[in-house]
N, C-alpha and C. Protein backbone atom coordinates (compact mmCIF):
# COMPACT_ATOMS: atom_id res chain seq x y z
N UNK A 1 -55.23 -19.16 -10.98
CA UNK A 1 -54.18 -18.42 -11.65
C UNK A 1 -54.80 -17.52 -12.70
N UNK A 2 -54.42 -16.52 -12.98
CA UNK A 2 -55.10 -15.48 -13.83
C UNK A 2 -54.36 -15.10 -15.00
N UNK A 3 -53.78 -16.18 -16.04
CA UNK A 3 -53.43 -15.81 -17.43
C UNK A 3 -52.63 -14.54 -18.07
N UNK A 4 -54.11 -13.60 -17.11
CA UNK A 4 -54.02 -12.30 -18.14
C UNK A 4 -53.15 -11.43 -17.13
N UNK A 5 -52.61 -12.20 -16.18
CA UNK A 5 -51.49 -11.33 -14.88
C UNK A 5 -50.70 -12.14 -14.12
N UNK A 6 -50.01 -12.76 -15.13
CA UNK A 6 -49.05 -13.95 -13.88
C UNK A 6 -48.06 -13.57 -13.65
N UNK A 7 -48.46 -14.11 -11.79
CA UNK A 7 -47.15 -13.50 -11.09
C UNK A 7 -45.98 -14.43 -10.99
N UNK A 8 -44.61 -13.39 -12.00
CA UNK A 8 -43.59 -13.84 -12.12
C UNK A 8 -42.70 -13.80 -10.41
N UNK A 9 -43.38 -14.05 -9.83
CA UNK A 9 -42.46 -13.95 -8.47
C UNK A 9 -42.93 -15.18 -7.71
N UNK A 10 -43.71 -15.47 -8.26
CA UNK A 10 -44.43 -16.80 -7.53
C UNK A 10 -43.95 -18.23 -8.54
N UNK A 11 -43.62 -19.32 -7.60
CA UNK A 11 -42.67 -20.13 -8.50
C UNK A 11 -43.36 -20.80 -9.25
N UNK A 12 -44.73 -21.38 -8.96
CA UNK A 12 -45.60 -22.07 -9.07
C UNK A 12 -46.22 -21.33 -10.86
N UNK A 13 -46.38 -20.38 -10.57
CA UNK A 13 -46.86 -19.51 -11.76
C UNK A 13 -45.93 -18.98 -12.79
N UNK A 14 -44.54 -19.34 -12.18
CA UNK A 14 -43.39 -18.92 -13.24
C UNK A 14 -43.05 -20.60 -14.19
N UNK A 15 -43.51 -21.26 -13.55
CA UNK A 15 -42.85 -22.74 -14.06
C UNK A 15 -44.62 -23.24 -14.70
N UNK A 16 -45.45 -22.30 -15.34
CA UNK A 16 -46.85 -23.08 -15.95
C UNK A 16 -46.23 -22.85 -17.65
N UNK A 17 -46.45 -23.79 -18.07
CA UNK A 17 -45.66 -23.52 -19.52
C UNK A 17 -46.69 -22.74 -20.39
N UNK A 18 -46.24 -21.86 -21.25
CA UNK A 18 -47.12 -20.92 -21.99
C UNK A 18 -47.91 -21.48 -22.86
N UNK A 19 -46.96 -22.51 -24.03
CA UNK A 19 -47.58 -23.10 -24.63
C UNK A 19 -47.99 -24.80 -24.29
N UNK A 20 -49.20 -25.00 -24.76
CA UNK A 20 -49.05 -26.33 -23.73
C UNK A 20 -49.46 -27.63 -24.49
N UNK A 21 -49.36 -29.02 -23.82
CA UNK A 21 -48.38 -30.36 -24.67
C UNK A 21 -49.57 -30.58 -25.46
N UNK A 22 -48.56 -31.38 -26.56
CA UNK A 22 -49.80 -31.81 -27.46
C UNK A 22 -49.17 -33.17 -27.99
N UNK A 23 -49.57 -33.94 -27.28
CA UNK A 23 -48.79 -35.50 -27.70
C UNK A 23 -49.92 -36.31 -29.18
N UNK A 24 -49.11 -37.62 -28.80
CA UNK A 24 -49.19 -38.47 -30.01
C UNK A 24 -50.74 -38.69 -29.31
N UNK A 25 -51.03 -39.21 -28.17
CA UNK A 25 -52.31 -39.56 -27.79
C UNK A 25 -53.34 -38.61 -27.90
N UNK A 26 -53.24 -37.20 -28.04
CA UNK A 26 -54.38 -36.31 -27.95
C UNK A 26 -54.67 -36.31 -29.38
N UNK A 27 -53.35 -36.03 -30.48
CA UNK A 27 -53.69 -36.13 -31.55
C UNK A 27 -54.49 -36.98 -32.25
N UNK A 28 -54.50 -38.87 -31.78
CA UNK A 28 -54.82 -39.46 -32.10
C UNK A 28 -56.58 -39.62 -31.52
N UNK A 29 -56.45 -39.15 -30.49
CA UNK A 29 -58.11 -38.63 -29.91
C UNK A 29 -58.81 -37.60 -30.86
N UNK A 30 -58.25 -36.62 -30.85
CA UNK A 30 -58.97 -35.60 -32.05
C UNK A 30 -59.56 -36.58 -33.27
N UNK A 31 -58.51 -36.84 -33.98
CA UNK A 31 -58.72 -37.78 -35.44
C UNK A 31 -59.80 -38.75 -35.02
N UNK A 32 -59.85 -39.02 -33.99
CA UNK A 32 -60.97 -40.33 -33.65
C UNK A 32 -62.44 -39.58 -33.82
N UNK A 33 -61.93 -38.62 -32.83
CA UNK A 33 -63.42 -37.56 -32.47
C UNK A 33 -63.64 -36.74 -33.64
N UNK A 34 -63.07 -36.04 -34.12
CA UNK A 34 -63.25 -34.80 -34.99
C UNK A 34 -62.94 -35.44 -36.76
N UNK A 35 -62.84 -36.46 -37.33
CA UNK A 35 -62.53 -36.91 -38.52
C UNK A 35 -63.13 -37.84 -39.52
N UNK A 36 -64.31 -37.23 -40.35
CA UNK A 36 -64.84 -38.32 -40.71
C UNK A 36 -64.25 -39.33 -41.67
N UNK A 37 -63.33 -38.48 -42.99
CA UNK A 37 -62.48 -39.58 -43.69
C UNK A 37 -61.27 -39.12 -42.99
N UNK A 38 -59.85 -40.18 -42.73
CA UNK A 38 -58.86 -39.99 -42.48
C UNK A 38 -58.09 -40.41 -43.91
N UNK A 39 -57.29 -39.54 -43.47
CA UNK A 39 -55.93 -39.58 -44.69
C UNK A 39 -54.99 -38.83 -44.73
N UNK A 40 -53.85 -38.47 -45.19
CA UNK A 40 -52.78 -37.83 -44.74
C UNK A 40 -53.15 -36.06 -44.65
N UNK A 41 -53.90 -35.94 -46.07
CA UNK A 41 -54.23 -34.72 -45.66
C UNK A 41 -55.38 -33.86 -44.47
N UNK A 42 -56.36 -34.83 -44.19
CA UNK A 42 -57.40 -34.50 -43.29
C UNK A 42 -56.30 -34.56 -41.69
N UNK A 43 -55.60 -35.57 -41.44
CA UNK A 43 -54.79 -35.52 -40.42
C UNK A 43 -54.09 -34.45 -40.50
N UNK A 44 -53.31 -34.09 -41.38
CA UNK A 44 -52.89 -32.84 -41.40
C UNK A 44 -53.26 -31.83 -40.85
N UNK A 45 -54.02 -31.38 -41.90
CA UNK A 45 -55.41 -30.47 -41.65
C UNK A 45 -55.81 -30.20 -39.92
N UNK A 46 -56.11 -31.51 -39.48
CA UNK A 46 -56.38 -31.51 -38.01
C UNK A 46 -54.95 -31.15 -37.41
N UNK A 47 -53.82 -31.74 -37.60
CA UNK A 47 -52.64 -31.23 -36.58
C UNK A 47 -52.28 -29.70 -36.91
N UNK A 48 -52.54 -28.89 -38.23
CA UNK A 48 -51.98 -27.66 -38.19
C UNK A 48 -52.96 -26.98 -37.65
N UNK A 49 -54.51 -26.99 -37.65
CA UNK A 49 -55.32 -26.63 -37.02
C UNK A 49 -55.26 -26.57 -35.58
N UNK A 50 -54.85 -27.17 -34.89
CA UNK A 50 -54.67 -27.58 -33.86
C UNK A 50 -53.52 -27.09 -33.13
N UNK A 51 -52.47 -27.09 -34.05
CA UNK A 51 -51.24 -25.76 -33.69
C UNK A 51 -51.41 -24.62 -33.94
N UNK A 52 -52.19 -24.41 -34.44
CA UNK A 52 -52.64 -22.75 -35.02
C UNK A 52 -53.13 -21.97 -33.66
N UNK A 53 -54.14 -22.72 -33.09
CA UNK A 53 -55.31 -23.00 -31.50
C UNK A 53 -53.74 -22.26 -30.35
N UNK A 54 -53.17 -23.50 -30.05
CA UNK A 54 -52.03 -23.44 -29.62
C UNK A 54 -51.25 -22.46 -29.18
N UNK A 55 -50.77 -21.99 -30.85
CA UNK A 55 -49.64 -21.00 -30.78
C UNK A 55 -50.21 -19.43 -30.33
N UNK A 56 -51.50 -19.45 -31.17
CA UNK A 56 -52.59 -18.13 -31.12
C UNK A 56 -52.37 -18.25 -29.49
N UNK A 57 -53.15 -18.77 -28.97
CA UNK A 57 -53.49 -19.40 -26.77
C UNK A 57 -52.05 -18.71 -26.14
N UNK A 58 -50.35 -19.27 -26.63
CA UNK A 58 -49.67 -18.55 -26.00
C UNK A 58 -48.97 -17.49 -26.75
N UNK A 59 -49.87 -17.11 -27.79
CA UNK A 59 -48.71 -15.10 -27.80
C UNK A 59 -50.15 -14.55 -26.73
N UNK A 60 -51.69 -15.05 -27.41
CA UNK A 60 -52.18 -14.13 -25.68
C UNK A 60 -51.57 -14.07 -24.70
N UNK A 61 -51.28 -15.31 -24.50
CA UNK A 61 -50.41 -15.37 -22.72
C UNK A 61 -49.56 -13.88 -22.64
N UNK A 62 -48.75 -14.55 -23.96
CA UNK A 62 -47.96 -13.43 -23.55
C UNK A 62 -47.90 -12.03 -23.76
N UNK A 63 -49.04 -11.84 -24.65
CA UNK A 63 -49.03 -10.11 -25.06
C UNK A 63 -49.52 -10.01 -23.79
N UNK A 64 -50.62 -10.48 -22.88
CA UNK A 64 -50.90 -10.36 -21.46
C UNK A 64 -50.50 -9.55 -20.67
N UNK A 65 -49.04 -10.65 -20.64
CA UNK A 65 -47.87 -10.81 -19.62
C UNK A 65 -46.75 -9.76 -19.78
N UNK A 66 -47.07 -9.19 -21.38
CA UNK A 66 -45.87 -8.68 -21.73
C UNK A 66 -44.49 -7.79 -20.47
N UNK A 67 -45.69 -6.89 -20.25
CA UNK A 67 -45.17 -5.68 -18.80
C UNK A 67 -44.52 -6.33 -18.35
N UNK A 68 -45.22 -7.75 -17.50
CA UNK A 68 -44.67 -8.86 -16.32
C UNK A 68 -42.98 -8.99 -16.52
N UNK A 69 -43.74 -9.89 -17.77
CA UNK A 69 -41.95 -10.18 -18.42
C UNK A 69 -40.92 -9.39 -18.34
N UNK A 70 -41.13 -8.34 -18.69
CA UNK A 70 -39.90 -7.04 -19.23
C UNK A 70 -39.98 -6.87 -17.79
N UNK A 71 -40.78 -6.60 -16.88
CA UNK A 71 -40.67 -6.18 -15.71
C UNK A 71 -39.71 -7.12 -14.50
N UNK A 72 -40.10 -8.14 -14.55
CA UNK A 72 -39.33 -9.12 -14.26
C UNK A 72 -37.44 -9.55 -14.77
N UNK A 73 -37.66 -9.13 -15.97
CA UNK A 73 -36.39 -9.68 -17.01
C UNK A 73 -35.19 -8.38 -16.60
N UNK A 74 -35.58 -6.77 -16.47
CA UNK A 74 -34.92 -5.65 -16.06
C UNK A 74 -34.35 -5.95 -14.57
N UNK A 75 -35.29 -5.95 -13.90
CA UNK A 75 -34.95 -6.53 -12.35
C UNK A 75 -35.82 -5.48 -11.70
């Protein structure tokens, strides 16, 4: 699949979510891996960091996609 050109006509590529999951278990993997003192603020620190990654990953998607979208959304 190619990110930087997804085809909105294909179902498979219309249903990949832009932004993508970030559960209790990954979080708690990071903090394991990436944390030498834990505490409310270093956890922090790691979860807004980590949404920052995230949110940045899908406006690329979608500045990408933008054309797609509008192109798709007009008919």
């Amino acid at each position: 699949m190619d990110w930087n050109n997804v085809d909105l006509k294909s179902d498979y590529e219309r249903n990949q979510p832009i932004l993508d999951e970030y559960t209790f278990e990954t979080l708690l993997l990071e903090i394991s891996c990436n944390l030498r003192e834990i505490n409310a603020k270093t956890v922090t620190e790691q979860f807004e960091n980590e949404l920052k990654i995230k949110v940045d990953s899908a406006r690329e998607i979608f500045k990408a996609n933008l054309n797609n979208i509008l192109k798709d959304a007009i008919g």
